[in-house]
PDB file of N, CA and C in Angstrom:
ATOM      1  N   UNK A   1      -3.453  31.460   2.513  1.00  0.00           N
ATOM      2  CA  UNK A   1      -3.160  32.304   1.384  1.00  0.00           C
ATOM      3  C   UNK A   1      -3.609  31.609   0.101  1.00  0.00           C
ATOM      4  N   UNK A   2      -4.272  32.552  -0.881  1.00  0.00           N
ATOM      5  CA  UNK A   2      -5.300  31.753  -1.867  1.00  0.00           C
ATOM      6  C   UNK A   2      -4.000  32.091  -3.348  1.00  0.00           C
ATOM      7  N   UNK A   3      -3.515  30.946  -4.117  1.00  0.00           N
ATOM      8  CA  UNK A   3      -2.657  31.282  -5.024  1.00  0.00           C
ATOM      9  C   UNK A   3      -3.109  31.197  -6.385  1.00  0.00           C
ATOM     10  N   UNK A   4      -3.082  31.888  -7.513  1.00  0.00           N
ATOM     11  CA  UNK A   4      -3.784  31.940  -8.718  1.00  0.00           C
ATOM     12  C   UNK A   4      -4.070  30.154  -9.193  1.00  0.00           C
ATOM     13  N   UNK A   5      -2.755  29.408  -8.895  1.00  0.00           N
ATOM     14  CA  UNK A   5      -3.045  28.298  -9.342  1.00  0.00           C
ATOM     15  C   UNK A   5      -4.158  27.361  -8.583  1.00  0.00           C
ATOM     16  N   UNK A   6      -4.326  27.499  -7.101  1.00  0.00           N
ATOM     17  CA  UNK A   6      -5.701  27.104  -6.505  1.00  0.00           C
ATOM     18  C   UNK A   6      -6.379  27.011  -7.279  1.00  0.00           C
ATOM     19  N   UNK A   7      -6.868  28.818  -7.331  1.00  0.00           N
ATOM     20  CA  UNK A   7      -8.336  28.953  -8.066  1.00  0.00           C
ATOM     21  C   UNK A   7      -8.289  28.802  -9.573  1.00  0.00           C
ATOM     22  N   UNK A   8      -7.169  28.433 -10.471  1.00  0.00           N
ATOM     23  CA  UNK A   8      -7.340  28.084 -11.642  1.00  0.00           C
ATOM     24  C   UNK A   8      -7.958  26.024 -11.523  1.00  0.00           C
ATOM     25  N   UNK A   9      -7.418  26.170 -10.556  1.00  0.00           N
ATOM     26  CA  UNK A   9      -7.592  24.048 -10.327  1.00  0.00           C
ATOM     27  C   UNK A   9      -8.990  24.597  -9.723  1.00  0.00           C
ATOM     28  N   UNK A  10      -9.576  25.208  -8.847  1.00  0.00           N
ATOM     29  CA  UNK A  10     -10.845  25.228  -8.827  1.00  0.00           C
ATOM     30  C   UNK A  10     -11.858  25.557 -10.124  1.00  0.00           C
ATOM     31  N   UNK A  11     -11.233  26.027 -10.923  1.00  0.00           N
ATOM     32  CA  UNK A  11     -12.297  26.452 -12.414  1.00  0.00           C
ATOM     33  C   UNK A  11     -12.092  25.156 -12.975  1.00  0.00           C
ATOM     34  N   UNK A  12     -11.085  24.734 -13.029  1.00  0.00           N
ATOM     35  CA  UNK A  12     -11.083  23.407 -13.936  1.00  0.00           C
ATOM     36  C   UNK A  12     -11.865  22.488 -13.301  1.00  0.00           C
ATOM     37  N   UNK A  13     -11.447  22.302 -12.253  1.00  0.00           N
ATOM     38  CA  UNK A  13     -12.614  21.045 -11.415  1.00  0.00           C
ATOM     39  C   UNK A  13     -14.224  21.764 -11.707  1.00  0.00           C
ATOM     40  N   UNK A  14     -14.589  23.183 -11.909  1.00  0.00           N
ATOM     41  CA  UNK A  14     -16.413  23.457 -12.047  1.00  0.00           C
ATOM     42  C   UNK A  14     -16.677  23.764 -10.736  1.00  0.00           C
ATOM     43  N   UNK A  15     -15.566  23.429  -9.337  1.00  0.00           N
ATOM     44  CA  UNK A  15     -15.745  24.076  -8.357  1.00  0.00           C
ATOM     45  C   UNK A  15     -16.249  25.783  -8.128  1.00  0.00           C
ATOM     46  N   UNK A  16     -17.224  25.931  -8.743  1.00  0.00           N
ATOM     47  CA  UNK A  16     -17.787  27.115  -8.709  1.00  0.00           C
ATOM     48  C   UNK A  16     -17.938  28.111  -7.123  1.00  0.00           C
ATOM     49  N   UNK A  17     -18.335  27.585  -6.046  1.00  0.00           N
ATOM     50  CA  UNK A  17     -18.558  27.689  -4.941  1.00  0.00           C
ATOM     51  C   UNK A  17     -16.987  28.236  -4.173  1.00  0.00           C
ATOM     52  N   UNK A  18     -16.252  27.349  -3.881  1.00  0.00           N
ATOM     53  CA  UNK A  18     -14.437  27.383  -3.485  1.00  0.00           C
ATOM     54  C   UNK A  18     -14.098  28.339  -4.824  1.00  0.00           C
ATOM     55  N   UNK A  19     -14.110  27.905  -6.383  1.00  0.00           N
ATOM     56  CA  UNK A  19     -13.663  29.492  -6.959  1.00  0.00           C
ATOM     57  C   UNK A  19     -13.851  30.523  -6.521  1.00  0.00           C
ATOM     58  N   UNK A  20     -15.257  31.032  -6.217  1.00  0.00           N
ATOM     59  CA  UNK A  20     -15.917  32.289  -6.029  1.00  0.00           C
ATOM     60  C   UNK A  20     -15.448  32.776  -4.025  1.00  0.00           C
ATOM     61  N   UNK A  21     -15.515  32.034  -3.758  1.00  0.00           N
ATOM     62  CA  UNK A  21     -14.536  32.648  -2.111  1.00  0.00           C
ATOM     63  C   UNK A  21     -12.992  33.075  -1.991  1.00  0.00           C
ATOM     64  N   UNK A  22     -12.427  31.929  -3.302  1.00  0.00           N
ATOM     65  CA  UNK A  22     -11.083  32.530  -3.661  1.00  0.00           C
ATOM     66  C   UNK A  22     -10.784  33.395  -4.332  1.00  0.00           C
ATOM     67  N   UNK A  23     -12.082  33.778  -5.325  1.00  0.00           N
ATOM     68  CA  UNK A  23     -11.638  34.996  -5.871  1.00  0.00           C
ATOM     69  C   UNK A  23     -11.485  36.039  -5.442  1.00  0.00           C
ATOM     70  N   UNK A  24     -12.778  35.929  -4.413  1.00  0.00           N
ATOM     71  CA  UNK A  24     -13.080  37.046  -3.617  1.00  0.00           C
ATOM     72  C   UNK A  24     -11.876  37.546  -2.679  1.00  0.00           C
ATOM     73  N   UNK A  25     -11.083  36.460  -2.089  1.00  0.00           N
ATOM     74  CA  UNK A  25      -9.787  36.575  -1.348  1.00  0.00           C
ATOM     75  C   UNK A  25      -8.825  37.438  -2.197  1.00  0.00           C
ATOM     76  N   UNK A  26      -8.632  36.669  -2.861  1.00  0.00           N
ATOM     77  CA  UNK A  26      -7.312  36.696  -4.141  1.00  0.00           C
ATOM     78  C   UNK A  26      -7.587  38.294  -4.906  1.00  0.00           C
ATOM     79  N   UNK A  27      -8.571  38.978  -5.416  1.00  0.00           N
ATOM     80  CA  UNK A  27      -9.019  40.041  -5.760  1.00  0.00           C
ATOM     81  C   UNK A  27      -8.716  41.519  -4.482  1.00  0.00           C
ATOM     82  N   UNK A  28      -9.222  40.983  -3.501  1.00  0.00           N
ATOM     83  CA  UNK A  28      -8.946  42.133  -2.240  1.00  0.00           C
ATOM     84  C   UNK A  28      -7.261  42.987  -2.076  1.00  0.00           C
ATOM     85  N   UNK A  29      -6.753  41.355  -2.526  1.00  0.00           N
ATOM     86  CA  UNK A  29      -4.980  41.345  -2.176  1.00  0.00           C
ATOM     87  C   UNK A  29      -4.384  42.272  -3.773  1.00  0.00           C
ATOM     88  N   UNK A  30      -5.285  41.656  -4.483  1.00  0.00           N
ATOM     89  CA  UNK A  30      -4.743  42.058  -6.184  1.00  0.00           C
ATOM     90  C   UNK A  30      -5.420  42.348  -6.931  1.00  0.00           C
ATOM     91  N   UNK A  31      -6.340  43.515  -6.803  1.00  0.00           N
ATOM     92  CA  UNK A  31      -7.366  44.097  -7.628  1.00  0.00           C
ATOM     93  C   UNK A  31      -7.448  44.059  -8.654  1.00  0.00           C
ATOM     94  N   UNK A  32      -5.979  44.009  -9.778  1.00  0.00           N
ATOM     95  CA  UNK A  32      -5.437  44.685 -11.128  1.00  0.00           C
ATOM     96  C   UNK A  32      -5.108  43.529 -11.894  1.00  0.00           C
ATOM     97  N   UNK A  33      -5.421  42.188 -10.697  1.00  0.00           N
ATOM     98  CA  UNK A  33      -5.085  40.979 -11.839  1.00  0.00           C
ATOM     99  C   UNK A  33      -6.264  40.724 -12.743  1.00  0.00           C
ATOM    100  N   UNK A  34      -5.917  39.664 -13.286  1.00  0.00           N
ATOM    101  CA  UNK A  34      -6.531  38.909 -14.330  1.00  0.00           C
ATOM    102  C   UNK A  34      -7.477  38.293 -13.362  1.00  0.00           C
ATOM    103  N   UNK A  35      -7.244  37.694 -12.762  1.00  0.00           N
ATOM    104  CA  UNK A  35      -8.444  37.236 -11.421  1.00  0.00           C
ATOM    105  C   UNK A  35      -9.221  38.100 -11.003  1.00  0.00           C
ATOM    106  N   UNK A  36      -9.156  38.815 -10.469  1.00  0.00           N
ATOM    107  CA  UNK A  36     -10.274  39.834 -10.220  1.00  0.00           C
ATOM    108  C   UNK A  36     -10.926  40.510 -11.005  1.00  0.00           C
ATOM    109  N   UNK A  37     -10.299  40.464 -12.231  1.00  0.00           N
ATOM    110  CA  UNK A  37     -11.565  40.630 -13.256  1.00  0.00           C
ATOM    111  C   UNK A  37     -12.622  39.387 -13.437  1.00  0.00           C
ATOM    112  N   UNK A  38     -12.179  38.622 -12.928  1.00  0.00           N
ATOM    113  CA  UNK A  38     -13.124  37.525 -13.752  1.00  0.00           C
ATOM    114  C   UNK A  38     -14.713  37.070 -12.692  1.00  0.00           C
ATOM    115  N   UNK A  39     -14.133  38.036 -11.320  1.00  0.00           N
ATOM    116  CA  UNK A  39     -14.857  38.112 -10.188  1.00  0.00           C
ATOM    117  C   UNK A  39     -16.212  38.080 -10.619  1.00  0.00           C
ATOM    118  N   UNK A  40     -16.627  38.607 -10.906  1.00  0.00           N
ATOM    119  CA  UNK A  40     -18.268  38.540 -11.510  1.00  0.00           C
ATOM    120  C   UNK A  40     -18.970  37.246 -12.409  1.00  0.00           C
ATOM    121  N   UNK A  41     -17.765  36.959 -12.998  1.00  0.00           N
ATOM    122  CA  UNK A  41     -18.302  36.243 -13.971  1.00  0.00           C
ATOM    123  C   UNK A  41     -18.274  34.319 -12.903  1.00  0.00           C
ATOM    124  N   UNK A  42     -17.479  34.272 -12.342  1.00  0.00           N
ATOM    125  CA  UNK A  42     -17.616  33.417 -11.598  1.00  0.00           C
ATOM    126  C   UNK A  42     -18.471  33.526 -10.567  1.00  0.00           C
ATOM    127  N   UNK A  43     -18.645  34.345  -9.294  1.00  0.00           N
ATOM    128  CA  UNK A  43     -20.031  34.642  -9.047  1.00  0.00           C
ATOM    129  C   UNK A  43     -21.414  33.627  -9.700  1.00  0.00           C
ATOM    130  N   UNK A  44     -21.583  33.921 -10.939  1.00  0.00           N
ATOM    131  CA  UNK A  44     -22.287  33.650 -11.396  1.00  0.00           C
ATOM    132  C   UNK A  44     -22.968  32.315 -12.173  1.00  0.00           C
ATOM    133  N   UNK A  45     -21.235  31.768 -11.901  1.00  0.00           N
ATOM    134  CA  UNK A  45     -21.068  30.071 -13.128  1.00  0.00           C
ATOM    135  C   UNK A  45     -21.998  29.397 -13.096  1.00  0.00           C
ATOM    136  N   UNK A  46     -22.575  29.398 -11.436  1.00  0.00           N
ATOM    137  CA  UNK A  46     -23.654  28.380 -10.822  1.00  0.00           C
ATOM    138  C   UNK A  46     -24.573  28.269 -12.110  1.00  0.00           C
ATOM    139  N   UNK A  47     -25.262  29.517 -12.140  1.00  0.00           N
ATOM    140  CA  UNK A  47     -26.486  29.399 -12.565  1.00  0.00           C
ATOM    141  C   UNK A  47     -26.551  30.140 -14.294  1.00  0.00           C
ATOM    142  N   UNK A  48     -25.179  30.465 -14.652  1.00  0.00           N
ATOM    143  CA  UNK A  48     -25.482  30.848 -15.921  1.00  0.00           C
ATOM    144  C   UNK A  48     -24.191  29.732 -17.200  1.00  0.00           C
ATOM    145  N   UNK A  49     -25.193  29.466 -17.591  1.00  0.00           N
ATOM    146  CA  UNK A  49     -24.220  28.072 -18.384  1.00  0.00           C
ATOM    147  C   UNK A  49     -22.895  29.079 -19.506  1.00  0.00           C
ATOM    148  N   UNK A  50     -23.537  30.041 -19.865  1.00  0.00           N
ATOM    149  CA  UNK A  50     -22.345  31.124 -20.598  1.00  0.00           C
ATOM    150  C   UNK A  50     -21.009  31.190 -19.452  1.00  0.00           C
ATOM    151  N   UNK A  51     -21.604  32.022 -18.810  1.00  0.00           N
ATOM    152  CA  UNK A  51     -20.048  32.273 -17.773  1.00  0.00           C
ATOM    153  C   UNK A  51     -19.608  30.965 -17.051  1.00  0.00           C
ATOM    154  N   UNK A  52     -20.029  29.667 -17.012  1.00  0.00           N
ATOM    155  CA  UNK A  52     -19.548  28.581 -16.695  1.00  0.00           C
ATOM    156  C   UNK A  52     -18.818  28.112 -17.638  1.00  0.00           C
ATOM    157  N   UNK A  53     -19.251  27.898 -19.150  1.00  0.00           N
ATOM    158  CA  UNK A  53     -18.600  27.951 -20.299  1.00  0.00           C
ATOM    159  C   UNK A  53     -17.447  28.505 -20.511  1.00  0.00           C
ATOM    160  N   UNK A  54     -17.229  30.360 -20.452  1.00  0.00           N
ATOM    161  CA  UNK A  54     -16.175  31.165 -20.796  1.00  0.00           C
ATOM    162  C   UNK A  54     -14.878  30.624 -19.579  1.00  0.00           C
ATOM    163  N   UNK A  55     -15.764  30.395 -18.221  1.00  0.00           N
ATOM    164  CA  UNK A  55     -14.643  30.080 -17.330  1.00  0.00           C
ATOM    165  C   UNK A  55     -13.594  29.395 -17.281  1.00  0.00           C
ATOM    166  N   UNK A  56     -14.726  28.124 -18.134  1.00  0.00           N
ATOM    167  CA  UNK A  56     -13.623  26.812 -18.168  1.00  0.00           C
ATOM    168  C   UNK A  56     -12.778  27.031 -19.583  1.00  0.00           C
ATOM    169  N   UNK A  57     -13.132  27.635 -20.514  1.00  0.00           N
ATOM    170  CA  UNK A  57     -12.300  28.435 -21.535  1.00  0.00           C
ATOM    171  C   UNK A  57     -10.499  28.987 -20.747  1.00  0.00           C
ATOM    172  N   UNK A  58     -11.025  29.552 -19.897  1.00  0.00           N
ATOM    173  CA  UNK A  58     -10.216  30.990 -19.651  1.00  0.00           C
ATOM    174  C   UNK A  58      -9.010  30.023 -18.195  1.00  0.00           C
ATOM    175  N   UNK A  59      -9.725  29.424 -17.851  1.00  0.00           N
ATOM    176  CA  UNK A  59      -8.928  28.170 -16.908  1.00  0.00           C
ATOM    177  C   UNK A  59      -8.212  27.291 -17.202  1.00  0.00           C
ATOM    178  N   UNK A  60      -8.723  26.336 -19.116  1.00  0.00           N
ATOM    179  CA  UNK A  60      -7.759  25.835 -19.824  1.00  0.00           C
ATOM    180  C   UNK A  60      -6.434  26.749 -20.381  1.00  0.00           C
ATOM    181  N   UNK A  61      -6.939  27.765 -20.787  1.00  0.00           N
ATOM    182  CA  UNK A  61      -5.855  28.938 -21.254  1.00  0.00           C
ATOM    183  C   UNK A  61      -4.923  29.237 -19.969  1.00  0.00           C
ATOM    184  N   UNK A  62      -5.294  29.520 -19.066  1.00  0.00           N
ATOM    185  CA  UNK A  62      -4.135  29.962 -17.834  1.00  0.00           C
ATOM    186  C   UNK A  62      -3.876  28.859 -17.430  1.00  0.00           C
ATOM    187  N   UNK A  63      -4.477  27.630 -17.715  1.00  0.00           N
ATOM    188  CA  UNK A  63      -3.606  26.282 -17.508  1.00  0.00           C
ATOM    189  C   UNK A  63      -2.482  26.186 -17.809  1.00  0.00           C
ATOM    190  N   UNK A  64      -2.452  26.297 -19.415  1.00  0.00           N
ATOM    191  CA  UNK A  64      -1.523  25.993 -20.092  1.00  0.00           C
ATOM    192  C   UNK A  64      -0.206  26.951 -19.976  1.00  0.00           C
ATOM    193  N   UNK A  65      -0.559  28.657 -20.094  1.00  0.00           N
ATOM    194  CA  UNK A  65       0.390  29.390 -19.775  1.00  0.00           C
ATOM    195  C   UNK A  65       0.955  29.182 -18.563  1.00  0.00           C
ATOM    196  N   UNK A  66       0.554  28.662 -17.340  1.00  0.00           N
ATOM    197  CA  UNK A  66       1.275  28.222 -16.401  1.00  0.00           C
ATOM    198  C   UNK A  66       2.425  27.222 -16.323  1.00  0.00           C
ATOM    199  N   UNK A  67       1.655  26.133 -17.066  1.00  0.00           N
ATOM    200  CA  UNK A  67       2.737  25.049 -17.672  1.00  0.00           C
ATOM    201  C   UNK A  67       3.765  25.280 -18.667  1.00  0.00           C
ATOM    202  N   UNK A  68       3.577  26.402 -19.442  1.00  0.00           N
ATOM    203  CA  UNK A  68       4.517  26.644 -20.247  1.00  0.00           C
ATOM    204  C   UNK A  68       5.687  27.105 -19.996  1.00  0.00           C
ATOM    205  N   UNK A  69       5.471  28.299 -19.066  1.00  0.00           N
ATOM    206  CA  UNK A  69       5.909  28.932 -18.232  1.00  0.00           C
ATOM    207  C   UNK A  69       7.408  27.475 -17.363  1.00  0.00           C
ATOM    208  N   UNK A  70       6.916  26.864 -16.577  1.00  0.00           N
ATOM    209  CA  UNK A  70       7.392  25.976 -16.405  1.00  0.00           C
ATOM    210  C   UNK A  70       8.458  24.914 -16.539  1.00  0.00           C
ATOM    211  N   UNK A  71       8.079  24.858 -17.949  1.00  0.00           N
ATOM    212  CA  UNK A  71       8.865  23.590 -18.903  1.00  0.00           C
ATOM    213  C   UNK A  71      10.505  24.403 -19.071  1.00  0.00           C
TER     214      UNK A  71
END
């Protein structure tokens, strides 16, 4: 079972490859999240330095709301 925080530790690591299979998992189960929107754009991190960029943007941000969440 693939959990948002996996594939947020996979964007942070640049694990582009393991992101993009988990999204693909994680999206099937939960179409309407925030993850499965981002399905495309990861897809793509490999080879486009923008959506590798926005990713790791959008991975520090749900970092932190996770941790906040938390405390």
């Amino acid at each position: 079972m693939v959990t948002e925080t996996m594939i947020i530790i996979a964007l942070r690591q640049k694990n582009w490859e393991a992101a993009a299979e988990m999204v693909h998992e994680y999206a099937e189960k939960k179409p309407e999240s925030e993850i499965a929107k981002i399905f495309y754009a990861v897809e793509t991190a490999e080879k486009s330095v923008e959506a590798a960029w926005l990713l790791s943007i959008f991975a520090e941000i749900k970092w932190r709301e996770m941790n906040e969440v938390d405390i």
